[in-house]
C-alpha atoms as a PDB file:
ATOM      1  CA  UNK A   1     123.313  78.296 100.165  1.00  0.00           C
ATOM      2  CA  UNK A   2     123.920  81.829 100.884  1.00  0.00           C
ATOM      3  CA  UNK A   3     122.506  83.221 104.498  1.00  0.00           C
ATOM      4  CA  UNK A   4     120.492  86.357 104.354  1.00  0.00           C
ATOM      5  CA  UNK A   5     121.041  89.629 106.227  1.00  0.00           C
ATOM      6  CA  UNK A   6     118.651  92.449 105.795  1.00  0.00           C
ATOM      7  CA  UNK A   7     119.498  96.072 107.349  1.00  0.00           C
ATOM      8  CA  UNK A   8     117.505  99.537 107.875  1.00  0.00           C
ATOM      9  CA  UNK A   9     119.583 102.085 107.130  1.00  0.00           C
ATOM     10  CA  UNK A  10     122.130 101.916 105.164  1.00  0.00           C
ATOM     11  CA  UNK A  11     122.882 104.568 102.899  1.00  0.00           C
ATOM     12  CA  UNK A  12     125.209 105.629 106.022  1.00  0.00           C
ATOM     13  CA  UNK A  13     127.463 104.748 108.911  1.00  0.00           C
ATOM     14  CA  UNK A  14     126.894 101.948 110.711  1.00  0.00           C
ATOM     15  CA  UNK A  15     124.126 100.602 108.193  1.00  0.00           C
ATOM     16  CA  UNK A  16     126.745 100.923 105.814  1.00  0.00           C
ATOM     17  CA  UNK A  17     129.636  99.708 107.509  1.00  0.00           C
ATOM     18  CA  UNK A  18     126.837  96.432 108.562  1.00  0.00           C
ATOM     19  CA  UNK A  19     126.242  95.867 104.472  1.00  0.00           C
ATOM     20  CA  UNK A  20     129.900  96.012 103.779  1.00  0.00           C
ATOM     21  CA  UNK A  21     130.947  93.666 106.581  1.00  0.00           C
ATOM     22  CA  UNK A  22     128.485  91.127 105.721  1.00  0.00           C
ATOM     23  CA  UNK A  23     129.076  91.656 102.124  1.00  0.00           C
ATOM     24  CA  UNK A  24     132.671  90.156 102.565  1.00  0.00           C
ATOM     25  CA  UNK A  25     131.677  87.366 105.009  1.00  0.00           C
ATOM     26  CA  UNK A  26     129.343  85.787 102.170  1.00  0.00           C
ATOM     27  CA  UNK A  27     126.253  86.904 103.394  1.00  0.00           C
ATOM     28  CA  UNK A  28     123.358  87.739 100.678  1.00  0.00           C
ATOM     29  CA  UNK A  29     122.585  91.648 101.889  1.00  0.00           C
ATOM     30  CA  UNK A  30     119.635  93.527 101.660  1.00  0.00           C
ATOM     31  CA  UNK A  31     120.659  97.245 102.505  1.00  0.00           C
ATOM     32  CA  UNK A  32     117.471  98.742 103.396  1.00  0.00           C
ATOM     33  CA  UNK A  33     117.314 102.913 103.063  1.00  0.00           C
ATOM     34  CA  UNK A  34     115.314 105.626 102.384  1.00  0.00           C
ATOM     35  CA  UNK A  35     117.896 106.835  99.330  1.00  0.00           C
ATOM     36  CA  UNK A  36     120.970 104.959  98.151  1.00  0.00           C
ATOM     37  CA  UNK A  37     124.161 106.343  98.456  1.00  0.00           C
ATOM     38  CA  UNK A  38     127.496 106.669  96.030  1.00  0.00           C
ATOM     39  CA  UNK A  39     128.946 104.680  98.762  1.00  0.00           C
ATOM     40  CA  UNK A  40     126.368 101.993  99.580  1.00  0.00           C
ATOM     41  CA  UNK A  41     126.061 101.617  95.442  1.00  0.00           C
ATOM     42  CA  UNK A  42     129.892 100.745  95.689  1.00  0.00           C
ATOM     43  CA  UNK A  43     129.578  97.375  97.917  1.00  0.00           C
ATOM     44  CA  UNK A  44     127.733  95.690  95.342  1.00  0.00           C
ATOM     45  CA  UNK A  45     124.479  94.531  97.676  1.00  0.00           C
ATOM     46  CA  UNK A  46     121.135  94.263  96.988  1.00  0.00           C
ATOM     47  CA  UNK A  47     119.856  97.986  97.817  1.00  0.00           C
ATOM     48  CA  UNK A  48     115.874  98.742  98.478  1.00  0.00           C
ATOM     49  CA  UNK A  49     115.474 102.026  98.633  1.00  0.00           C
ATOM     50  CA  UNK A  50     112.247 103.853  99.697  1.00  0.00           C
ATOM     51  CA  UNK A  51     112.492 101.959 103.312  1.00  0.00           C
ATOM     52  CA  UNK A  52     110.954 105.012 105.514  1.00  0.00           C
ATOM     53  CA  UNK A  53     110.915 103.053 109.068  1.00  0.00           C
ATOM     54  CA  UNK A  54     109.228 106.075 110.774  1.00  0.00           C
ATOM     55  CA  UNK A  55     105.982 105.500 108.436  1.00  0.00           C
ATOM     56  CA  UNK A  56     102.982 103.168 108.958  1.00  0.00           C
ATOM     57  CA  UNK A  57     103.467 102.412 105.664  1.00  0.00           C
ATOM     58  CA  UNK A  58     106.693 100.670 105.892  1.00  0.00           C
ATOM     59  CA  UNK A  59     105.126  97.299 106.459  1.00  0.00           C
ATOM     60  CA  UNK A  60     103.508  97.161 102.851  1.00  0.00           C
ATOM     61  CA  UNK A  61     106.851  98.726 101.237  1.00  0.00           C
ATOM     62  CA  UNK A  62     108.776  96.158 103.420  1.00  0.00           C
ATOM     63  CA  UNK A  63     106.359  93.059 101.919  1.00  0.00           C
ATOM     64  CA  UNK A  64     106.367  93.940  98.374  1.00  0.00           C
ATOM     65  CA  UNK A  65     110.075  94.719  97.925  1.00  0.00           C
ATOM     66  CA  UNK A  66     111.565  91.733  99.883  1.00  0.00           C
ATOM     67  CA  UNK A  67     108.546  89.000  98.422  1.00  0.00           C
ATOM     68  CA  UNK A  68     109.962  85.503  99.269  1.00  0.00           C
ATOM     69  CA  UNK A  69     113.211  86.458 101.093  1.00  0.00           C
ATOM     70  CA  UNK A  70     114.091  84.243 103.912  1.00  0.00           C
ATOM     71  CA  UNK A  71     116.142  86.230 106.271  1.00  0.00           C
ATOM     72  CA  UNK A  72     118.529  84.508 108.808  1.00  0.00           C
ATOM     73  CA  UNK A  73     119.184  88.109 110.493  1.00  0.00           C
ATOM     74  CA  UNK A  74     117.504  91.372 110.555  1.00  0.00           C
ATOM     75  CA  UNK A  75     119.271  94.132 111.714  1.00  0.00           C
ATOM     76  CA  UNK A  76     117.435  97.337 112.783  1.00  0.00           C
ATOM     77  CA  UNK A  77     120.061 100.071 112.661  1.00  0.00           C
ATOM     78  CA  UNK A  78     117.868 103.005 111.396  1.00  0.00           C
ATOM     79  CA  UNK A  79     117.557 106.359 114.077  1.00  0.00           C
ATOM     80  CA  UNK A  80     117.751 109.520 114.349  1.00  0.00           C
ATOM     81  CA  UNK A  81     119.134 111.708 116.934  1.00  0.00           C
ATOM     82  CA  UNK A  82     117.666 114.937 118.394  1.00  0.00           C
ATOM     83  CA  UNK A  83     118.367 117.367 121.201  1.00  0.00           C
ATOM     84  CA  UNK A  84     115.886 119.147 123.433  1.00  0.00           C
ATOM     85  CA  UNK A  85     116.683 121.764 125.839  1.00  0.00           C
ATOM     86  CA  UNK A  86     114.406 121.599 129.675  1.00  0.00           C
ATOM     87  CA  UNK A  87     112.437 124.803 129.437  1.00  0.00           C
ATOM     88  CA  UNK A  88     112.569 124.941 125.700  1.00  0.00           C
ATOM     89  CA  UNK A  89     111.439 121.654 124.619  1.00  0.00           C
ATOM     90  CA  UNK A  90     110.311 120.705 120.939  1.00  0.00           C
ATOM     91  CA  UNK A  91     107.622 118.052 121.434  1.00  0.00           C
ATOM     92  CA  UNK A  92     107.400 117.488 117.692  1.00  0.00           C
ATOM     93  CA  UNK A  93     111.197 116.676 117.737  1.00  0.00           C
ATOM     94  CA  UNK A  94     110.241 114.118 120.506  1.00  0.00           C
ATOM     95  CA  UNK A  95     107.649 112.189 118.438  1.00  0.00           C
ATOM     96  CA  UNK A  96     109.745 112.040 115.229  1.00  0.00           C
ATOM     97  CA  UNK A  97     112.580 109.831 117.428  1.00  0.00           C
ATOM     98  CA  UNK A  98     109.707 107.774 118.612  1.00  0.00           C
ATOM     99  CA  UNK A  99     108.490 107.360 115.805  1.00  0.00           C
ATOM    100  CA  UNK A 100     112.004 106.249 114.086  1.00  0.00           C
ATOM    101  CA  UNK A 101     113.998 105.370 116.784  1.00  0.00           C
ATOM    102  CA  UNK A 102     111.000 102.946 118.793  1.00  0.00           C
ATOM    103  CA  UNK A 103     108.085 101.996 116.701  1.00  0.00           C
ATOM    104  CA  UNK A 104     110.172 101.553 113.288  1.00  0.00           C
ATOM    105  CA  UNK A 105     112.004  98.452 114.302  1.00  0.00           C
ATOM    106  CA  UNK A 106     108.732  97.502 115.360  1.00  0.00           C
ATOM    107  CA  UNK A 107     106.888  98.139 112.225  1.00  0.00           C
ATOM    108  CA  UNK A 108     109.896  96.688 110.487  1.00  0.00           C
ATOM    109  CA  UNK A 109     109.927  93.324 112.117  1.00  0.00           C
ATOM    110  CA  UNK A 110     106.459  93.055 112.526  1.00  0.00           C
ATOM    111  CA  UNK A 111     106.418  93.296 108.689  1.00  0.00           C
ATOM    112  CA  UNK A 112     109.252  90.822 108.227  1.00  0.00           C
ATOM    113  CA  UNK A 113     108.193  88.386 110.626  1.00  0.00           C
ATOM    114  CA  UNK A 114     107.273  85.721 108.666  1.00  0.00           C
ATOM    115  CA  UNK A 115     109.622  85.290 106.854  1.00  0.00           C
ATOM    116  CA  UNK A 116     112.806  85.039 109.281  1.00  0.00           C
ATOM    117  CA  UNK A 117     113.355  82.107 109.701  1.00  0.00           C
ATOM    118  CA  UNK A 118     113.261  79.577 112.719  1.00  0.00           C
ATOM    119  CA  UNK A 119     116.459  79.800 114.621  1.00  0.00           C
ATOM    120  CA  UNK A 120     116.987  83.618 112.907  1.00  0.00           C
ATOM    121  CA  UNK A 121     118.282  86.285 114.948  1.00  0.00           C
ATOM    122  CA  UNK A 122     117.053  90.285 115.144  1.00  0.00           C
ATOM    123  CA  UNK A 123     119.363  92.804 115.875  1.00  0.00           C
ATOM    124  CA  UNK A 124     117.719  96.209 117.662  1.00  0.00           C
ATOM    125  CA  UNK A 125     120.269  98.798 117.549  1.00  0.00           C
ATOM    126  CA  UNK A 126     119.819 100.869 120.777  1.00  0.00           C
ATOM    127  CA  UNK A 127     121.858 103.347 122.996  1.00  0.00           C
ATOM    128  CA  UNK A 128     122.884 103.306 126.396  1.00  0.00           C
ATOM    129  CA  UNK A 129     121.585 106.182 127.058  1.00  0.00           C
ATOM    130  CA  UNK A 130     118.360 104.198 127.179  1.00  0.00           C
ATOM    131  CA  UNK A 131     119.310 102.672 130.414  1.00  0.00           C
ATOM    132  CA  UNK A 132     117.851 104.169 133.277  1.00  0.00           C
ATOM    133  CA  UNK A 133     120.035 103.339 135.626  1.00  0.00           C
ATOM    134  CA  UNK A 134     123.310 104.502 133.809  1.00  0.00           C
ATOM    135  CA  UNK A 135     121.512 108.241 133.087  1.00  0.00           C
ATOM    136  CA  UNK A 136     124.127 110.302 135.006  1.00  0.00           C
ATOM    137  CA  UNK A 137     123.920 113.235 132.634  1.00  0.00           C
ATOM    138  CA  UNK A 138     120.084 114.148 132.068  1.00  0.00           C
ATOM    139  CA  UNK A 139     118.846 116.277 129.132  1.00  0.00           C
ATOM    140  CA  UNK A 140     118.134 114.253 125.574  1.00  0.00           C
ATOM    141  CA  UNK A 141     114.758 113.519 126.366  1.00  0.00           C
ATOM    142  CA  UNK A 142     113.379 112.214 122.891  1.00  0.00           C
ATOM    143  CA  UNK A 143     116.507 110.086 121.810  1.00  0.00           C
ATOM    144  CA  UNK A 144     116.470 108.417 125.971  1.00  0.00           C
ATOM    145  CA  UNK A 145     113.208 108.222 125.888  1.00  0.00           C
ATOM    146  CA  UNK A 146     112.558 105.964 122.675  1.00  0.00           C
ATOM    147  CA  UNK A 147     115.352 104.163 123.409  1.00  0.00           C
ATOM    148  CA  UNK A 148     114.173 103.016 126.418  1.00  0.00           C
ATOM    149  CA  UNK A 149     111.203 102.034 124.775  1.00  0.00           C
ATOM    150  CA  UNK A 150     112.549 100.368 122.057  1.00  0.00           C
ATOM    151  CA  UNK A 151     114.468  98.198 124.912  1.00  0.00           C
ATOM    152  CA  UNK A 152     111.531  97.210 126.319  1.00  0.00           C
ATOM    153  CA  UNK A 153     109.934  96.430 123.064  1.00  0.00           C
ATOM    154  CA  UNK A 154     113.177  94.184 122.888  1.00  0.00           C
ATOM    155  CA  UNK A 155     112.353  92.538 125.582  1.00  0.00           C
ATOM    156  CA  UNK A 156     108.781  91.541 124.331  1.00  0.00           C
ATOM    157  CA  UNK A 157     109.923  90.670 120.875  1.00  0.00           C
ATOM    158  CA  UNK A 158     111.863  88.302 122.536  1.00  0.00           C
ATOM    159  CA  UNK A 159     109.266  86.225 124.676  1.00  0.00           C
ATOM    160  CA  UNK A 160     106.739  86.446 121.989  1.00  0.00           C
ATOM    161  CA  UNK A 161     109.047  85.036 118.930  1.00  0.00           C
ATOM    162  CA  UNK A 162     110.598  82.866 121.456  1.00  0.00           C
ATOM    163  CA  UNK A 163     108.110  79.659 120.170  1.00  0.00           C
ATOM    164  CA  UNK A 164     109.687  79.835 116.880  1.00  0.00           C
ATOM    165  CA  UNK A 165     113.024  79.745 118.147  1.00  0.00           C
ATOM    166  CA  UNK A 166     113.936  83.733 117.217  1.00  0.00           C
ATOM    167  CA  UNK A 167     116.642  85.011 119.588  1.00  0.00           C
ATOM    168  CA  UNK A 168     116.500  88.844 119.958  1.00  0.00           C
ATOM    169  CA  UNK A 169     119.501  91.520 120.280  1.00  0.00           C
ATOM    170  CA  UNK A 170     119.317  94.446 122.311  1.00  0.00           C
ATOM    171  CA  UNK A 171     122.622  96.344 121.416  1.00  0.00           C
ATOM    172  CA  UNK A 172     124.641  99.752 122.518  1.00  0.00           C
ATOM    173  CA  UNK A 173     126.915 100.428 119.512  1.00  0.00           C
ATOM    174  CA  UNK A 174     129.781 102.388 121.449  1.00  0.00           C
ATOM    175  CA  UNK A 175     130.231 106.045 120.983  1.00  0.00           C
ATOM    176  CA  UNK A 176     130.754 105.675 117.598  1.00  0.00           C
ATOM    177  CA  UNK A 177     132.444 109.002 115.202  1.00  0.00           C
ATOM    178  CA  UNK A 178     129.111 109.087 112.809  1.00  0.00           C
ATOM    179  CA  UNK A 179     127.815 111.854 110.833  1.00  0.00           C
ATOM    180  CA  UNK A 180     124.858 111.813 113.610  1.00  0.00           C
ATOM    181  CA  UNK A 181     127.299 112.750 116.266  1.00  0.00           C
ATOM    182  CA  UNK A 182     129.095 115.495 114.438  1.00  0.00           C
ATOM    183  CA  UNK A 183     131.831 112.568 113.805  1.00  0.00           C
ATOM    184  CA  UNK A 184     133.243 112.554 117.437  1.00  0.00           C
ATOM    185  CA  UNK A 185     133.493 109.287 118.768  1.00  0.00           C
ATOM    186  CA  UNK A 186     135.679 106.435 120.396  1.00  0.00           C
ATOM    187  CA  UNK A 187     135.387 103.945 117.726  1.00  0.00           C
ATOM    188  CA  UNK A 188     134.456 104.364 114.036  1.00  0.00           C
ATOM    189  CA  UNK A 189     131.447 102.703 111.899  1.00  0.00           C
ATOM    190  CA  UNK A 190     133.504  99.861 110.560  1.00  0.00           C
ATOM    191  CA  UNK A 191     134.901  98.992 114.398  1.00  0.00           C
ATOM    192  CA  UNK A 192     131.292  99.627 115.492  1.00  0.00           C
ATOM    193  CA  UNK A 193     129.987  96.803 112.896  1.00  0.00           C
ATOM    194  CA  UNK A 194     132.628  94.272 113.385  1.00  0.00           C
ATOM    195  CA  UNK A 195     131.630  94.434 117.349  1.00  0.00           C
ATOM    196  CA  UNK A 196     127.789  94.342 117.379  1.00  0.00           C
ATOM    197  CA  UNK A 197     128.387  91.589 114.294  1.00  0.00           C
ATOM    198  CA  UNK A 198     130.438  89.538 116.875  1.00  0.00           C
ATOM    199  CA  UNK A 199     127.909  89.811 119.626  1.00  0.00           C
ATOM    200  CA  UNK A 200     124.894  88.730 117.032  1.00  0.00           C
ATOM    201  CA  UNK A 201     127.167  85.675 116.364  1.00  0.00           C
ATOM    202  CA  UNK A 202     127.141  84.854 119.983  1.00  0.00           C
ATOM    203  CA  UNK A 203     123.437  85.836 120.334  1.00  0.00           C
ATOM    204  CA  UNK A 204     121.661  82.533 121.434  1.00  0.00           C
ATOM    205  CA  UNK A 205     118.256  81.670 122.873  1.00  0.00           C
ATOM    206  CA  UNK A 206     120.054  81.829 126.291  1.00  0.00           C
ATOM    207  CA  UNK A 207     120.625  85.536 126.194  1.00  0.00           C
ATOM    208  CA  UNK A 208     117.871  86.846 123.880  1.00  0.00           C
ATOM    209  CA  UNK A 209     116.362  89.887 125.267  1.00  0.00           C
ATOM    210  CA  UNK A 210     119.451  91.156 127.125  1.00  0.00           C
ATOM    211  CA  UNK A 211     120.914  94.636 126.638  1.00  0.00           C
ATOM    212  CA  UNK A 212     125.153  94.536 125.789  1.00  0.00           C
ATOM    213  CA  UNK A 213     127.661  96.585 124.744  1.00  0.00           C
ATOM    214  CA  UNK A 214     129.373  96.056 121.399  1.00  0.00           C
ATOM    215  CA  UNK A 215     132.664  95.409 123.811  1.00  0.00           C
ATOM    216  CA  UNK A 216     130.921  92.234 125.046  1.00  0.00           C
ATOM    217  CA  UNK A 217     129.944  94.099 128.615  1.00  0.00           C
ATOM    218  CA  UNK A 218     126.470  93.326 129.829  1.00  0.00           C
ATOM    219  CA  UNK A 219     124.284  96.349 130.163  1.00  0.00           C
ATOM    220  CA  UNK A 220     122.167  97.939 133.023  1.00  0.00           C
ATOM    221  CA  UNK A 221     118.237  98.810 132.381  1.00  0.00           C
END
């Protein structure tokens, strides 16, 4: 019997590369987006489009389209990233990366909850740059700031699905060359998937709710 991997986001770049990794390891996917893509149409998954994680609505959407899938791993790669300049901030560019970035992998697993199964595995899709302690640089207030709180949201998921034996992945993709960067990065989408794939693999109840680096290197808060 086929395992099942559902993913937010992707009609794009890492959500994409995800679908089409897991695609060829034998995995059933469930490519989760708001609209398909050429590209995500291509890989021959199961696409359900219409997935808007910043919405409170998502939850309904989330139970109606995926009614009686068991899910072995859920991967919550949707964000968005926004800049804000000290002096000149836009608070309304603040909230819509909170809303996306923190409380729709929330919504999105709340919604799904039931129906991972017992030893399953989440996936949250963070950023470095939500570590306190490695902010050398300042400035991006709304992208550090809701990934900081998506870590810690991490952290609870992971005590509080702990009973049903749920492990929980807190993950920093790399620098990664993605449309959301302008395309400059160290590593690209597919090198970005393979990486956070591997460290799912080794995700265990040992080390749920711990921040890494796709390269396997631990992470400061």
């Amino acid at each position: 019997m086929k395992k099942t991997v559902v993913i937010t986001g992707c009609n794009r770049g890492i959500g994409l590369s995800f679908a089409d990794l897991y695609k060829k390891q034998g995995y059933q996917v469930f490519a989760l987006c708001r609209k398909s893509t050429v590209e995500l149409e291509a890989l021959g998954v199961e696409i359900v489009e219409g997935v808007d994680v910043s919405s409170d609505g998502v939850g309904a959407v989330l139970k109606e389209k995926l009614t009686g899938v068991n899910i072995d791993i859920l991967i919550n790669n949707a964000g968005i990233l926004k800049n804000e300049v000290l002096g000149q901030i836009d608070y309304s560019s603040i909230r819509d990366q909170f809303e996306t970035n923190s409380l729709g992998p929330l919504r999105v697993t709340e919604a799904l909850l039931d129906q991972i199964s017992d030893g399953g595995k989440v996936a949250l899709i963070t950023s470095r740059m939500g570590s306190i302690t490695d902010n050398g640089s300042g400035g991006r207030y709304g992208y550090r700031m809701s990934k900081v709180a998506l870590n810690i949201a991490g952290v609870s998921l992971a005590k509080d699905v702990a009973p049903k034996g749920i492990a929980v992945a807190i993950l920093h993709p790399g620098l990664v060359g993605t449309e959301m960067i302008g395309g400059h990065g160290d590593i690209t989408p597919d090198q970005a998937a393979e990486r956070l794939a591997a460290r799912i693999e080794g995700l265990t109840m040992q080390n749920s709710g711990t921040f890494w680096h796709s390269n396997g290197e631990e992470l400061p808060w």
